[in-house]
N, C-alpha and C. Protein backbone atom coordinates (compact mmCIF):
# COMPACT_ATOMS: atom_id res chain seq x y z
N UNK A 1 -23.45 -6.36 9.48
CA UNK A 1 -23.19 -7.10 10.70
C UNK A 1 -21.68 -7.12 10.93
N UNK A 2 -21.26 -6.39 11.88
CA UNK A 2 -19.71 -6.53 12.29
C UNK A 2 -19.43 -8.16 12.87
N UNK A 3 -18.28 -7.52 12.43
CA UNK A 3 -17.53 -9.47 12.44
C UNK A 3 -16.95 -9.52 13.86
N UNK A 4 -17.50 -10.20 14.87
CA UNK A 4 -17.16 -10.20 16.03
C UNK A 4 -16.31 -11.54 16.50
N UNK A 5 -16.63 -12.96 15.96
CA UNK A 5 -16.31 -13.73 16.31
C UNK A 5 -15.08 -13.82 15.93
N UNK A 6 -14.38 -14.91 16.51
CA UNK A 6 -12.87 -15.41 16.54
C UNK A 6 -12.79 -16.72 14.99
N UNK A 7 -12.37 -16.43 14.44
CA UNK A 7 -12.35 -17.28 13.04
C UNK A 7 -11.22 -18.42 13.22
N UNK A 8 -11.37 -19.79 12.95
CA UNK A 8 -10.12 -20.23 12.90
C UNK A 8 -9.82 -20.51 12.05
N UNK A 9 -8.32 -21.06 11.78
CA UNK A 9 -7.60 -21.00 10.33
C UNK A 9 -8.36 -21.62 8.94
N UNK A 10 -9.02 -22.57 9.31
CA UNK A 10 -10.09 -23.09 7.91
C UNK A 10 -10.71 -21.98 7.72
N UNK A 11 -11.80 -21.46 8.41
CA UNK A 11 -12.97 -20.82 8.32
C UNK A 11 -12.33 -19.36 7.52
N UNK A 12 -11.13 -18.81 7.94
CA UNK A 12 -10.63 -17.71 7.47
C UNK A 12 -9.91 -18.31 6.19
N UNK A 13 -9.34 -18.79 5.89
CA UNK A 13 -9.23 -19.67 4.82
C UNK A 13 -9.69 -19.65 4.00
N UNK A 14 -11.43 -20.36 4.20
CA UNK A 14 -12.86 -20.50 3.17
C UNK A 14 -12.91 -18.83 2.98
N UNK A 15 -12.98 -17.96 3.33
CA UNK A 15 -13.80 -16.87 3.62
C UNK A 15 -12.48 -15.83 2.23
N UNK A 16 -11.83 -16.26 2.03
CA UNK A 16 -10.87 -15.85 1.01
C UNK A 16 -11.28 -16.23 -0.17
N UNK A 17 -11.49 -15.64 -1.23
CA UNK A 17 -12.13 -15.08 -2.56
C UNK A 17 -11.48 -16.24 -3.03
N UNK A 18 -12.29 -17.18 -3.92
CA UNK A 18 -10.75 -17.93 -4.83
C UNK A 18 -11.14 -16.97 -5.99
N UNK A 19 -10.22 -16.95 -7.18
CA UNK A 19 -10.07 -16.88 -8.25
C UNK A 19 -11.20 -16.38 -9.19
N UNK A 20 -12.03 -16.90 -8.97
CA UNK A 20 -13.33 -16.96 -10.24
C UNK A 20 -14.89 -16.24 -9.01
N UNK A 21 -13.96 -16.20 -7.59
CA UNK A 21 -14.88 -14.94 -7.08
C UNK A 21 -14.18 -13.65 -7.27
N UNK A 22 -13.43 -13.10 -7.80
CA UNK A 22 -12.69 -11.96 -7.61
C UNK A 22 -13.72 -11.46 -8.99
N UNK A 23 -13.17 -10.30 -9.82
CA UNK A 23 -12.91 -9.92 -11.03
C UNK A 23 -12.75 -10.44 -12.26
N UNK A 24 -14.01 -10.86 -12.70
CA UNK A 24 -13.66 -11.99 -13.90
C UNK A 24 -12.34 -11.57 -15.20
N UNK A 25 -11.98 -12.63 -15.20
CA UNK A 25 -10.79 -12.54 -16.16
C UNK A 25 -9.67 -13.06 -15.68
N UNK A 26 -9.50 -13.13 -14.33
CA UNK A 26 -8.25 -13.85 -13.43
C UNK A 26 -8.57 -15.33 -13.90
N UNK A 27 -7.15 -15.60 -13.50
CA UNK A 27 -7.26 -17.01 -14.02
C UNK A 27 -8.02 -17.77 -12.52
N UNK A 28 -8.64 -18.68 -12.86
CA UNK A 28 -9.34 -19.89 -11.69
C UNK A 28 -7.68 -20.44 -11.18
N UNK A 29 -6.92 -20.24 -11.64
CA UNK A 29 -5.72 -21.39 -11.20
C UNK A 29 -4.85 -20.22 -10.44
N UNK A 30 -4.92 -18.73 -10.41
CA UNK A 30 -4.18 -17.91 -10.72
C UNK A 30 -3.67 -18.08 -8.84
N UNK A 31 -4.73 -18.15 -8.24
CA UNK A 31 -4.72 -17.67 -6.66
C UNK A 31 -3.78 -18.77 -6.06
N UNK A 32 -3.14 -17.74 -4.81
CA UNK A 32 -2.24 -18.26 -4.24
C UNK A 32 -2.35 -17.93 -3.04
N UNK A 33 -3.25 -18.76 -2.06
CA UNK A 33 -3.80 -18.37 -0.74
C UNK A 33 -2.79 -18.57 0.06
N UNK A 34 -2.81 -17.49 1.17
CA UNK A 34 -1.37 -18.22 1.89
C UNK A 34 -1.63 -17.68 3.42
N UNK A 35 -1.70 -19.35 4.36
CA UNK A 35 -2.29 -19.09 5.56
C UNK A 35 -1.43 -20.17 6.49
N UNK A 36 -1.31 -20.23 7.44
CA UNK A 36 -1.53 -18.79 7.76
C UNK A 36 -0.88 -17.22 7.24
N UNK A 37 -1.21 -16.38 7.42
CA UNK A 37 -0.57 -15.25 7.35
C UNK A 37 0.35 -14.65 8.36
N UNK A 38 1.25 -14.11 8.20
CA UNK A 38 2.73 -13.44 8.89
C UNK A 38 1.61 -12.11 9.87
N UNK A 39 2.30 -11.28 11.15
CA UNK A 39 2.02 -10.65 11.86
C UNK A 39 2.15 -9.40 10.83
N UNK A 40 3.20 -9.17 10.27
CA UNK A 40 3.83 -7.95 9.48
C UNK A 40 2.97 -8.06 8.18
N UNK A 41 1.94 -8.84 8.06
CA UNK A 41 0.85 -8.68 6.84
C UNK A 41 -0.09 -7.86 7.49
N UNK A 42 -0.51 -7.50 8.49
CA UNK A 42 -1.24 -6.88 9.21
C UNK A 42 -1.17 -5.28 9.34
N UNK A 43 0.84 -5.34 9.26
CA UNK A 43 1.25 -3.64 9.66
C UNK A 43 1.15 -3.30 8.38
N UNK A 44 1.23 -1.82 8.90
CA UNK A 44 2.02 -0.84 7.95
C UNK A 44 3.68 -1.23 7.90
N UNK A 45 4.26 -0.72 6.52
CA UNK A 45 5.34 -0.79 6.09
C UNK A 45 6.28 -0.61 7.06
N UNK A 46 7.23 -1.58 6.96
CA UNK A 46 8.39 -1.52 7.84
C UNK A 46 7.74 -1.17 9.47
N UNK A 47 7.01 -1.87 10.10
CA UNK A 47 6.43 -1.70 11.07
C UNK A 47 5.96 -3.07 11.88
N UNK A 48 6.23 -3.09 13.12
CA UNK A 48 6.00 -4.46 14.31
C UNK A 48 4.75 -4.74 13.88
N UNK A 49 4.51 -5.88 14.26
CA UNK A 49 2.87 -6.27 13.97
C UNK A 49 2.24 -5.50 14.94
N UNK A 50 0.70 -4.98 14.90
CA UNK A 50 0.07 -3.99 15.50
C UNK A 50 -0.54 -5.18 17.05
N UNK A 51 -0.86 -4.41 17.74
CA UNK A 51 -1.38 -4.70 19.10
C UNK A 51 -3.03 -5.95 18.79
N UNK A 52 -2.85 -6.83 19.47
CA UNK A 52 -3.83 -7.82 19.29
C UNK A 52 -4.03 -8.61 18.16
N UNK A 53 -3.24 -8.68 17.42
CA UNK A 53 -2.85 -9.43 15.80
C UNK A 53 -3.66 -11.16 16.90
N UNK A 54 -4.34 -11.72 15.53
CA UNK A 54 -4.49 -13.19 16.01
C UNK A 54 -3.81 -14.08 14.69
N UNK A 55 -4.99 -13.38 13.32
CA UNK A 55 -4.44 -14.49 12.59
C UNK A 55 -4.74 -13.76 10.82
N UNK A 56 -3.92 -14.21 10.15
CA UNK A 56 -4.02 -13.64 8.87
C UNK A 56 -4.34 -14.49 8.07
N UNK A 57 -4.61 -13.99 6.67
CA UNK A 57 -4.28 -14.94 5.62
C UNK A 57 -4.14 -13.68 4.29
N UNK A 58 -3.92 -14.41 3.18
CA UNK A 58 -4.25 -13.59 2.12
C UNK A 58 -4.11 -14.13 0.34
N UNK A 59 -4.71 -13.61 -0.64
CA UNK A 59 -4.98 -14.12 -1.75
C UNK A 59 -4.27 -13.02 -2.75
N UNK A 60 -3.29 -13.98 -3.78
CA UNK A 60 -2.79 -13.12 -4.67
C UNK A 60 -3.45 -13.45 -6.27
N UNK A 61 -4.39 -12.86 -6.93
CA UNK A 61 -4.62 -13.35 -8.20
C UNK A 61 -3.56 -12.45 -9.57
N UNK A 62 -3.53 -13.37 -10.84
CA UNK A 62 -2.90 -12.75 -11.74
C UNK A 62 -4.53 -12.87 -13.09
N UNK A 63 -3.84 -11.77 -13.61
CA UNK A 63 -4.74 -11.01 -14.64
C UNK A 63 -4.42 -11.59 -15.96
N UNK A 64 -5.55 -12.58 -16.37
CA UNK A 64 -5.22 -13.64 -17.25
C UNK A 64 -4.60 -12.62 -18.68
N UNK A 65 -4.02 -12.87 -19.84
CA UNK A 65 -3.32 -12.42 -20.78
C UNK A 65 -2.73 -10.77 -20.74
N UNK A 66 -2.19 -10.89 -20.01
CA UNK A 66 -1.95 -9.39 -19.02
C UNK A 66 -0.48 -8.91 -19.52
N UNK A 67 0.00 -8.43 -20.21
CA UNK A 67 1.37 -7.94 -20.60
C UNK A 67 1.98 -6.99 -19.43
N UNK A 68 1.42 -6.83 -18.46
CA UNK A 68 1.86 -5.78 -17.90
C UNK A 68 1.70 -6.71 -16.25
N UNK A 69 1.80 -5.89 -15.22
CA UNK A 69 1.78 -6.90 -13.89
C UNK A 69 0.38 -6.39 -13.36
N UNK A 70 -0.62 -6.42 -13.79
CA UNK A 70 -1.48 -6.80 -13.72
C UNK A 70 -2.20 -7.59 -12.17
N UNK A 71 -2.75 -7.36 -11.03
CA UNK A 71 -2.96 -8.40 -10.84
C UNK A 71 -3.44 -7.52 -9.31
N UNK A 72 -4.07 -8.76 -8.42
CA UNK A 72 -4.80 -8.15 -7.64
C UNK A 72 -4.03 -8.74 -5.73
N UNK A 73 -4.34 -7.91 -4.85
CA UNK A 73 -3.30 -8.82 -3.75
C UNK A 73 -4.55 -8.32 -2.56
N UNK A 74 -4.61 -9.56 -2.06
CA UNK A 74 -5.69 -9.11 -0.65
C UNK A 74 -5.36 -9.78 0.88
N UNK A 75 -5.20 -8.98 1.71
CA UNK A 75 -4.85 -9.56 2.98
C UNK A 75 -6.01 -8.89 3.86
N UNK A 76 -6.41 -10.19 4.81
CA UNK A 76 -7.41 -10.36 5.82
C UNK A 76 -6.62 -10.46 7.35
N UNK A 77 -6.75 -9.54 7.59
CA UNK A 77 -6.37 -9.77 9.35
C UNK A 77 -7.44 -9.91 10.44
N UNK A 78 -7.22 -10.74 11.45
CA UNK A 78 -8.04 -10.57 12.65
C UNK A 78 -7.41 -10.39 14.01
N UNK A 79 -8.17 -9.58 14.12
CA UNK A 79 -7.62 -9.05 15.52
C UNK A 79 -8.36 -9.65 16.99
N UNK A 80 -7.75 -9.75 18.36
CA UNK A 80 -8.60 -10.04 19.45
C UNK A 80 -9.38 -9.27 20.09
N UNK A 81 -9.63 -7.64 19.65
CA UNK A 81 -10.80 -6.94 19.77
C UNK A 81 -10.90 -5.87 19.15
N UNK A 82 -12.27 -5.30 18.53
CA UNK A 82 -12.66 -4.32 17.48
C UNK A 82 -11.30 -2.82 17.66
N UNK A 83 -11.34 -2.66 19.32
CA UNK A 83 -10.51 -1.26 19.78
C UNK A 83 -9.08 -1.89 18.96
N UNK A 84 -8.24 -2.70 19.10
CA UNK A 84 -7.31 -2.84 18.23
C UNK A 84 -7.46 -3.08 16.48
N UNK A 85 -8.37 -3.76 16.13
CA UNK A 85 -8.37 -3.40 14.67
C UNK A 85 -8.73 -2.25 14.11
N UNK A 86 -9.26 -1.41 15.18
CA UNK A 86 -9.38 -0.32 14.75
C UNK A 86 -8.15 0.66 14.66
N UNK A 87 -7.38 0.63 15.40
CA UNK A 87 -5.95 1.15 15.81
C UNK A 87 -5.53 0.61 14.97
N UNK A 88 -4.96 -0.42 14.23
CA UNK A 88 -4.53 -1.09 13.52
C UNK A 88 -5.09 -0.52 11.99
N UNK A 89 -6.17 -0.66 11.51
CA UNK A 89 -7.08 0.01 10.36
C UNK A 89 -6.47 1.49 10.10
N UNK A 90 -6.59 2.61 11.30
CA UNK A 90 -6.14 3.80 11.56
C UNK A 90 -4.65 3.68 10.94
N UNK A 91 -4.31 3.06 11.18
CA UNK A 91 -2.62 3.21 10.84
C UNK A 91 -1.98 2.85 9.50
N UNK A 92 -2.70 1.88 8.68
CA UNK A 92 -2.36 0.66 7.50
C UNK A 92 -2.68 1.82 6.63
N UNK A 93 -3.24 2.43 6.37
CA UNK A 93 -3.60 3.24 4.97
C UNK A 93 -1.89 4.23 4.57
N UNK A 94 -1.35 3.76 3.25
CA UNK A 94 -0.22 4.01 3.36
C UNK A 94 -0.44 6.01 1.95
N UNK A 95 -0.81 6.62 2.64
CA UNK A 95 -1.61 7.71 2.15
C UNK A 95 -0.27 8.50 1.04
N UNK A 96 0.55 8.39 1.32
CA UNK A 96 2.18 9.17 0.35
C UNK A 96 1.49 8.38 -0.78
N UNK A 97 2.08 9.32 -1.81
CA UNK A 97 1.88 9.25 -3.30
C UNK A 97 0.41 8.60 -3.73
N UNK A 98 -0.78 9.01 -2.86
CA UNK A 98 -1.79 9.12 -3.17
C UNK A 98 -3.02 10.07 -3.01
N UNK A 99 -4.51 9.86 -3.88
CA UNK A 99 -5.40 10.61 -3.52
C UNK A 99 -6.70 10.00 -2.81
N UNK A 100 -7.42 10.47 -2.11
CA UNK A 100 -8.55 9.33 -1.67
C UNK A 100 -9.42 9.56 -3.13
N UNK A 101 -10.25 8.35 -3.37
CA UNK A 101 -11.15 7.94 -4.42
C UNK A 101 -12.40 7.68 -3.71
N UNK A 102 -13.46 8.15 -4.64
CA UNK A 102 -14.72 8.38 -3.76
C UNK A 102 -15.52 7.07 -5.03
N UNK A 103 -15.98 6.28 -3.98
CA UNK A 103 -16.93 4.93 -4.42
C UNK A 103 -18.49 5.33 -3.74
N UNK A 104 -19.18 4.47 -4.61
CA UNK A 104 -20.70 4.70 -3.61
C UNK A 104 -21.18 4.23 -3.07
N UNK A 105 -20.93 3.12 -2.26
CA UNK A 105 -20.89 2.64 -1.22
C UNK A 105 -19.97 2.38 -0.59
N UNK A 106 -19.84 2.13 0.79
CA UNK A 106 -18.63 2.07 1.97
C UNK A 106 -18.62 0.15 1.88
N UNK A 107 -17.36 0.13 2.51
CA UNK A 107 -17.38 -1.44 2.92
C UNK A 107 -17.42 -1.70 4.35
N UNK A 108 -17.95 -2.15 5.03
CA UNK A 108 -17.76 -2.86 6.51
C UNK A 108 -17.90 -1.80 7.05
N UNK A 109 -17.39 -1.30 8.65
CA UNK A 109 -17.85 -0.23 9.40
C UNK A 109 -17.46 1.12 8.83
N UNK A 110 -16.10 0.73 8.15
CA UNK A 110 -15.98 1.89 7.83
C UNK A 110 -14.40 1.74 6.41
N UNK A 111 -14.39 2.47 5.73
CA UNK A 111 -13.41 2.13 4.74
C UNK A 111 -12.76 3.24 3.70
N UNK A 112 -11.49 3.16 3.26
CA UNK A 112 -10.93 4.34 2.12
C UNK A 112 -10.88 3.60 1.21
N UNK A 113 -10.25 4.43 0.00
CA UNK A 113 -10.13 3.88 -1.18
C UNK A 113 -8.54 4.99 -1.95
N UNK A 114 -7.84 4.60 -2.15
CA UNK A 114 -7.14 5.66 -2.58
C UNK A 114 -6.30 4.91 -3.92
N UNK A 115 -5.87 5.95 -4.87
CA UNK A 115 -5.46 5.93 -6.22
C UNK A 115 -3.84 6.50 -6.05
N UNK A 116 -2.90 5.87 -6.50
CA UNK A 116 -1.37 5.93 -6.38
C UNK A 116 -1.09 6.76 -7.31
N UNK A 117 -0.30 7.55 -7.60
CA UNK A 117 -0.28 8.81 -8.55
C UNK A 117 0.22 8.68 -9.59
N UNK A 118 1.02 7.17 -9.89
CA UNK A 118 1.90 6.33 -10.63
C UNK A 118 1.06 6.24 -11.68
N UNK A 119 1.86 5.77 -13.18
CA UNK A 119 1.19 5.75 -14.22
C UNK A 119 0.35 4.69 -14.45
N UNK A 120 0.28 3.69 -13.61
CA UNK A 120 -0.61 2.54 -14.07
C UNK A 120 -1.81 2.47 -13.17
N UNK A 121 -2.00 3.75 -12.10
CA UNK A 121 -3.33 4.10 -11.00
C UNK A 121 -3.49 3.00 -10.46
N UNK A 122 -2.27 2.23 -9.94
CA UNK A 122 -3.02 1.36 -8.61
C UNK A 122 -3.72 1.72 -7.93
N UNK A 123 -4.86 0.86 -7.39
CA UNK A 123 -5.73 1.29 -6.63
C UNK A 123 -5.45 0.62 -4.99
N UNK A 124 -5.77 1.50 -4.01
CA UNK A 124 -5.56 0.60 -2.55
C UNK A 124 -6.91 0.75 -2.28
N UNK A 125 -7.70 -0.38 -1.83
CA UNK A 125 -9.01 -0.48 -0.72
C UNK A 125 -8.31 -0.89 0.79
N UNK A 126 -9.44 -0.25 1.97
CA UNK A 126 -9.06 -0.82 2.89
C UNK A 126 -10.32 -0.40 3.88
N UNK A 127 -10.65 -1.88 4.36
CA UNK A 127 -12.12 -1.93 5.06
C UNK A 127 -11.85 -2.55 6.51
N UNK A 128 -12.73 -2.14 7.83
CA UNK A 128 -12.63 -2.14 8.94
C UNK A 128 -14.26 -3.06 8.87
N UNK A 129 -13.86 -4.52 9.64
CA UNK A 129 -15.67 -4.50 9.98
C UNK A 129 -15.50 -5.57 11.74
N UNK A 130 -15.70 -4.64 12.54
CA UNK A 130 -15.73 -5.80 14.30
C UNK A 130 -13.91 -5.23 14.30
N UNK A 131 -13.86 -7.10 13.91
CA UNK A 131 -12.59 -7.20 14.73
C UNK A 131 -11.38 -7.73 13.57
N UNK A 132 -12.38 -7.39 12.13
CA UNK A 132 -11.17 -7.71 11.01
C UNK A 132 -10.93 -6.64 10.05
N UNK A 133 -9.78 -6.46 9.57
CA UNK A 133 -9.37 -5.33 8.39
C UNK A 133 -9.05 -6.43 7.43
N UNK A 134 -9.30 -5.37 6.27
CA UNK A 134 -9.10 -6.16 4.69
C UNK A 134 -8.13 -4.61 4.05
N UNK A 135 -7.14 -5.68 3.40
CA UNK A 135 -6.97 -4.66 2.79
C UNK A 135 -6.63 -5.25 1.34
N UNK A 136 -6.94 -4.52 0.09
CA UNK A 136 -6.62 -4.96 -1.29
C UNK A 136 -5.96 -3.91 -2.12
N UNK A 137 -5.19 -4.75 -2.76
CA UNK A 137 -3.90 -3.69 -3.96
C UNK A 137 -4.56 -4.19 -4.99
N UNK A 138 -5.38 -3.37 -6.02
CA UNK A 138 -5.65 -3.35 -7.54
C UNK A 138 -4.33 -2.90 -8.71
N UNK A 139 -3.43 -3.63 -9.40
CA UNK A 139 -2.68 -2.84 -9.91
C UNK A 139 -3.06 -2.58 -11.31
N UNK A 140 -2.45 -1.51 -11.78
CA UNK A 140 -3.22 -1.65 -13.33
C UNK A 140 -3.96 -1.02 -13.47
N UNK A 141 -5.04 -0.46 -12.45
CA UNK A 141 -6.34 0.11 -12.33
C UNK A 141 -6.82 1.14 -12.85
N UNK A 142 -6.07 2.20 -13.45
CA UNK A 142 -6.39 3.19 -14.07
C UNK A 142 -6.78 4.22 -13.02
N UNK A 143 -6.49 4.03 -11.83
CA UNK A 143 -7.14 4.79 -10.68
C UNK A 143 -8.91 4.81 -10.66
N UNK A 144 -8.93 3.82 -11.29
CA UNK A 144 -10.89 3.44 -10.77
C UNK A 144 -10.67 2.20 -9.97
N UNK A 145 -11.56 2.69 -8.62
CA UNK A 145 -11.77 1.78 -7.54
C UNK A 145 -12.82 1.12 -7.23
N UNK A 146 -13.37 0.66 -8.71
CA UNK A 146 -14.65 -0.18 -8.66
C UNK A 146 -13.85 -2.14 -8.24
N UNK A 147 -12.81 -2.02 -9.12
CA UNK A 147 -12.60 -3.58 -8.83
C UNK A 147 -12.28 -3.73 -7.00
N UNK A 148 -11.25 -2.70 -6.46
CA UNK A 148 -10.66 -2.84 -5.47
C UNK A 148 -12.14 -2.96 -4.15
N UNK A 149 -13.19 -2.30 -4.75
CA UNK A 149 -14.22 -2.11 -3.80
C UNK A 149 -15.03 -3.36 -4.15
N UNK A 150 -15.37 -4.00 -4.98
CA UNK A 150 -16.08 -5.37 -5.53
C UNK A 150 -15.16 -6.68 -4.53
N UNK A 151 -13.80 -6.26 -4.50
CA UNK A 151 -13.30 -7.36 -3.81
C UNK A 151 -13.17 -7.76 -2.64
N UNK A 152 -13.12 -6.18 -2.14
CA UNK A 152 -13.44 -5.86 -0.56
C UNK A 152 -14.95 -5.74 -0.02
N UNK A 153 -15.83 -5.69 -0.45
CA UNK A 153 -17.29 -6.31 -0.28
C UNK A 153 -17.64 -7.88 -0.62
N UNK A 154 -16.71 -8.18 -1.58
CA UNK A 154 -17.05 -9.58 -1.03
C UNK A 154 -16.58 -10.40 -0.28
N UNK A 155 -15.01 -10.11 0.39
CA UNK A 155 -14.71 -10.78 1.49
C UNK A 155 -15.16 -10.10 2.44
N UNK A 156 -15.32 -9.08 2.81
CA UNK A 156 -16.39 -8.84 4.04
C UNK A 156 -17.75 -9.62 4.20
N UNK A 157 -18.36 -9.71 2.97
CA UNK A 157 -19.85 -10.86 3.46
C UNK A 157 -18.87 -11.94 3.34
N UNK A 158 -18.21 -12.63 2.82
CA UNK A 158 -17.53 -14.13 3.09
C UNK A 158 -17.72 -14.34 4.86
N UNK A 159 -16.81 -13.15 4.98
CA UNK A 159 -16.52 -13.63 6.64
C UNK A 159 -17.44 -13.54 7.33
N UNK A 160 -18.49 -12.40 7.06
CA UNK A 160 -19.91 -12.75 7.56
C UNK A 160 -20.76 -13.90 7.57
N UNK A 161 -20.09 -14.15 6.11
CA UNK A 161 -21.30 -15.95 5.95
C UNK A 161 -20.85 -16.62 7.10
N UNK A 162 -19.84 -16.87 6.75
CA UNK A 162 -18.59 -18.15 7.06
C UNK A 162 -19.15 -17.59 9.19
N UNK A 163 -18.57 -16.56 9.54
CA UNK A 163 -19.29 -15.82 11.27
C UNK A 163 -20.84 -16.56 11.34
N UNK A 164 -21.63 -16.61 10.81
CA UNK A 164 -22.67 -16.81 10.84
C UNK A 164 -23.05 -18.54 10.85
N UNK A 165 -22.07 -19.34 10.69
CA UNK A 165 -21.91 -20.66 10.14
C UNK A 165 -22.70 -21.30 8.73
N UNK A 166 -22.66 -20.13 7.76
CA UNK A 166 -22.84 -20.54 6.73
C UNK A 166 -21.41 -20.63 5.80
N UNK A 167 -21.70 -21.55 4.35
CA UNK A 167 -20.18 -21.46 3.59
C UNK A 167 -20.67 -19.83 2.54
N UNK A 168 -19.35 -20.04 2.58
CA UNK A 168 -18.24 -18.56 1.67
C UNK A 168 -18.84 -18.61 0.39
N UNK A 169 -20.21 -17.77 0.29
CA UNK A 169 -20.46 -17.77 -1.49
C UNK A 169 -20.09 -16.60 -2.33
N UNK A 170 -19.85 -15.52 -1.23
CA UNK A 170 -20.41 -14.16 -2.41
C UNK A 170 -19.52 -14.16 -2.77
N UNK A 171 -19.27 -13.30 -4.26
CA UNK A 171 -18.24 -12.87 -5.27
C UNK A 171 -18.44 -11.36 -5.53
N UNK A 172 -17.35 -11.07 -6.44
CA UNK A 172 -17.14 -9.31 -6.49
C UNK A 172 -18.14 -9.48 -7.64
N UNK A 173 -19.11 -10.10 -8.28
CA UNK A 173 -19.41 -10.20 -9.55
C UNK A 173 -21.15 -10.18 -8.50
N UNK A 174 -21.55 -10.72 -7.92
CA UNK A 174 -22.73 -10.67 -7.47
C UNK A 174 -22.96 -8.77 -6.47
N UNK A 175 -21.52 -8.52 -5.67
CA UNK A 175 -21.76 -6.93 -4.75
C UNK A 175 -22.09 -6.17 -6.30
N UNK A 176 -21.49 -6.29 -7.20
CA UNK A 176 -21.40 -5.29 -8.65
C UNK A 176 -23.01 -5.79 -9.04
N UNK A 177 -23.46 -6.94 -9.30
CA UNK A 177 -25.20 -6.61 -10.03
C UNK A 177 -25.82 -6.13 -8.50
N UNK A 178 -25.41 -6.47 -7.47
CA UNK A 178 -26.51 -6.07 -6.42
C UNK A 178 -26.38 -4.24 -6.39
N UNK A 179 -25.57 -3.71 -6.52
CA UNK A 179 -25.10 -2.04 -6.65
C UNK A 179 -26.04 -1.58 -7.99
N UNK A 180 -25.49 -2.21 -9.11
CA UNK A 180 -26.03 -1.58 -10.12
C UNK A 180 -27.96 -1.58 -10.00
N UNK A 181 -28.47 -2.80 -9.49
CA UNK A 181 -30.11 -3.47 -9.20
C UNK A 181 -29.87 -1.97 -8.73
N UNK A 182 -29.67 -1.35 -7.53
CA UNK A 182 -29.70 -0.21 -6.57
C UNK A 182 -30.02 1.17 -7.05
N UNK A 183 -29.27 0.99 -8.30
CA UNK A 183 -28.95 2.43 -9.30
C UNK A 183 -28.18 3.23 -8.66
């Protein structure tokens, strides 16, 4: 179900993963939601905020006993109609010093996945669904884009719940047994 409606700042808010919905092992305390969100969370690098920006937010978790930087970063944008988040989506994928990564299932209408060529395989997800883009930085990742895709399927149903006027349940820990149930 594409995300059509207009979210306001609570509802997009709720619809943000805490902590102990992400990737188990983050700390519950780790997240650092931060809303609203800036226009330039929306662009690409060094770039104006894109055409029809409404409202952002986004969640930074850290990777509990993690010697290394570790850690996961997700920003939710909404836009005032699908034709601009889509323009917007089109543009954000920052493709230099990476490869696309093939997952088995898609997120939202439509989505990449790409692996940074760097030694620690950050992973980038980035999902289109209506009139919102998600995008998530896995660092650490080894260039497997199972976490980056677990996190970006579950804030896509969040915002679906939350669109629908239900509350924000799913986690990256419930899209992962519902995939595997699938085979």
């Amino acid at each position: 179900m594409p995300l059509t409606r207009q979210l306001d700042r609570g509802e997009l808010t709720q619809a943000i993963p805490d902590a102990e919905d992400v990737v188990p092992g983050y700390y519950p305390g780790s997240l650092h939601k931060s809303m609203p969100g800036e226009p330039d969370d929306c662009a690409p690098l060094k770039a104006p905020a894109p055409a029809g920006w409404q409202r952002a937010g986004s969640g930074d978790y850290d990777y509990q006993g993690s010697t290394l930087s570790r850690g996961i970063d997700l920003d939710v944008c909404q836009f005032d109609t699908a034709a601009h988040a889509k323009a917007a989506y089109d543009r954000w994928p920052d493709r230099d010093e990476s490869a696309p990564v093939k997952v088995r299932t898609s997120v939202g209408e439509e989505s990449v996945f790409l692996a940074h060529s760097g030694s620690s395989g950050t992973v980038y997800g980035y999902s289109r669904s209506g009139t919102v883009i998600a995008r998530v930085r896995v660092e650490d990742a080894g260039g497997d884009p199972t976490d980056a895709h677990d996190v970006l399927a579950a804030t896509i149903k969040r915002l679906q719940q939350v669109q629908a006027g239900r509350r924000a349940t799913a986690t990256a820990v419930e899209i992962a047994a519902a995939e595997q149930a699938r085979g």
